[in-house]
Protein backbone atom coordinates (compact mmCIF):
# COMPACT_ATOMS: atom_id res chain seq x y z
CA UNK A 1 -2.74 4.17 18.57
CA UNK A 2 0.03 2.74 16.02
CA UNK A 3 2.52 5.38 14.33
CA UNK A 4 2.51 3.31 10.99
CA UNK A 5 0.42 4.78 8.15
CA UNK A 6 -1.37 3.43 5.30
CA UNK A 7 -0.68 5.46 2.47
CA UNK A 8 -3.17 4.98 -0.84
CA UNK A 9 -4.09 6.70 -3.75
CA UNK A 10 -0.42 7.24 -5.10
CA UNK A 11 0.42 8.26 -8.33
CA UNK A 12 2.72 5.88 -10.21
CA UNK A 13 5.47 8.79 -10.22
CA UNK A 14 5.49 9.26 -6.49
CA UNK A 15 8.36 8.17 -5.17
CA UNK A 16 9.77 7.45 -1.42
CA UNK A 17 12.00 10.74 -0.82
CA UNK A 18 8.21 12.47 -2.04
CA UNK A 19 6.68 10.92 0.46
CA UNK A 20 9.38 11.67 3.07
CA UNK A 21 9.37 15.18 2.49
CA UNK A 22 5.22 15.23 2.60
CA UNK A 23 5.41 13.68 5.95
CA UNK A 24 8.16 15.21 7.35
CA UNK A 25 6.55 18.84 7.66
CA UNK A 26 4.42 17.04 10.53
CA UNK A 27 6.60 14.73 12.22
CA UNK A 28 9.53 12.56 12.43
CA UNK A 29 9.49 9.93 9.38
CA UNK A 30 11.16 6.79 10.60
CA UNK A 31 10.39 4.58 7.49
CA UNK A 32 9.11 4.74 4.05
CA UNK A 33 7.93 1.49 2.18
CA UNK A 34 6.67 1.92 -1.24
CA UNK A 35 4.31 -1.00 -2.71
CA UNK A 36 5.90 -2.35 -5.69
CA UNK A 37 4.58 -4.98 -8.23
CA UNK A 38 6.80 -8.04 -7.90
CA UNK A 39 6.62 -8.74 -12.05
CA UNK A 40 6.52 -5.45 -13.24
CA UNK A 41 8.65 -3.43 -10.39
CA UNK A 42 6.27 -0.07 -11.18
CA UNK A 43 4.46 0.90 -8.00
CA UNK A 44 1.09 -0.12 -7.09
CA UNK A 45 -0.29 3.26 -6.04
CA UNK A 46 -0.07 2.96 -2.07
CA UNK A 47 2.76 2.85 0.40
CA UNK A 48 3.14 2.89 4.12
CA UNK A 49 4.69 5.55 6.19
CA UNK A 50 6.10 5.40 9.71
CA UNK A 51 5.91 8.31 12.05
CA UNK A 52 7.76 8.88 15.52
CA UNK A 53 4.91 9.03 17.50
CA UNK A 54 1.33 8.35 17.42
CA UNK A 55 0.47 11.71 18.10
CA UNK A 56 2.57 12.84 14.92
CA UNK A 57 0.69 9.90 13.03
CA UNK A 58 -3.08 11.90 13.94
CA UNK A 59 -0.96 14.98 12.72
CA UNK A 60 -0.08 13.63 9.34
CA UNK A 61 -3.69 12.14 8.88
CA UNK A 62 -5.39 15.12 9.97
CA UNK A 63 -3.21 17.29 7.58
CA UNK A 64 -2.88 15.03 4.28
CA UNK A 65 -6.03 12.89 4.49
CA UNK A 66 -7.63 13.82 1.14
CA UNK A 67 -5.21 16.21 0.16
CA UNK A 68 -3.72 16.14 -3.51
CA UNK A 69 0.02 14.65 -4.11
CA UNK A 70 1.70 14.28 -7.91
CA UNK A 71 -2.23 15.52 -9.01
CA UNK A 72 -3.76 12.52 -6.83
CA UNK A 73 -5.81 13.04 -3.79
CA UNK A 74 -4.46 10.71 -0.78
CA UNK A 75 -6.48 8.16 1.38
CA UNK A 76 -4.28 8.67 4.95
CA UNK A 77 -5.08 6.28 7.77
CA UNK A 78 -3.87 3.82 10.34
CA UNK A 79 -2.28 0.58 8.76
CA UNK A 80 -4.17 -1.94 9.77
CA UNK A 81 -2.61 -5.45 10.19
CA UNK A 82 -2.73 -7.55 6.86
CA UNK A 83 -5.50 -10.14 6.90
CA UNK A 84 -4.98 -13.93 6.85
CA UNK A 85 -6.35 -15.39 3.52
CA UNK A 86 -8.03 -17.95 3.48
CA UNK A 87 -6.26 -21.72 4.04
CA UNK A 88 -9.10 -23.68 1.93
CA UNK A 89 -10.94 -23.39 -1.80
CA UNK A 90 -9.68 -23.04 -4.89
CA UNK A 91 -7.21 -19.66 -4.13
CA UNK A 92 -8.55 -18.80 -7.89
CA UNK A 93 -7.74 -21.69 -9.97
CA UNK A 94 -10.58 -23.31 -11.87
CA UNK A 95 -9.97 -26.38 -10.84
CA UNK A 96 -9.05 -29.22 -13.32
CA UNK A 97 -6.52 -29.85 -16.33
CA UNK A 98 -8.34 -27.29 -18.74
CA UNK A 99 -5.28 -29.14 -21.31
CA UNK A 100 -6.53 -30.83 -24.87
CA UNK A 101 -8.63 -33.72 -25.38
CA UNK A 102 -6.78 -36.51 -25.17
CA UNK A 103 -6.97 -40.00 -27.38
CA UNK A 104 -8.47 -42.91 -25.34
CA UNK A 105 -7.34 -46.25 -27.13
């Protein structure tokens, strides 16, 4: 089992040294990473916390799964690794110039 921990349903106001001290009373924290939004720099409600062990990552899960933080209730579980996306399609454009009409002479 992996020690790392995704973190979700964060309020906006949580911050890292809140997280830290929720997780410490159940293990050794070895890293804190707060998901910010690259334009805005306000958090996007889930972070990822490291524990020592794996057995003090069950701890943490089995103690703060569901369980309310800053007046939110927490989703605790295993990170799991980020998925590829895909290589192909569109990757959300529409496709085409979508610009004026332009004047054929």
């Amino acid at each position: 089992m992996n020690n790392k921990l995704f973190v979700g349903g964060l309020s906006f106001n949580t911050t890292e040294n809140d997280l830290q001290d929720a997780f410490a009373a159940h293990g050794t924290v070895t890293a804190v990473d707060l998901i910010n939004d690259r334009m805005t720099g306000k958090s996007k409600g889930f972070g990822f916390v490291t524990m020592g062990t794996p057995e003090e990552a069950q701890k943490a899960i089995d103690a703060l799964n569901g369980k309310s933080l800053d007046g939110r209730n927490l989703t605790v579980n295993i990170a799991r690794p980020r998925e590829e996306r895909s290589g192909g399609g569109d990757r959300g454009f529409a496709g085409g110039g979508g610009g004026g009409r332009r004047n054929r002479y």
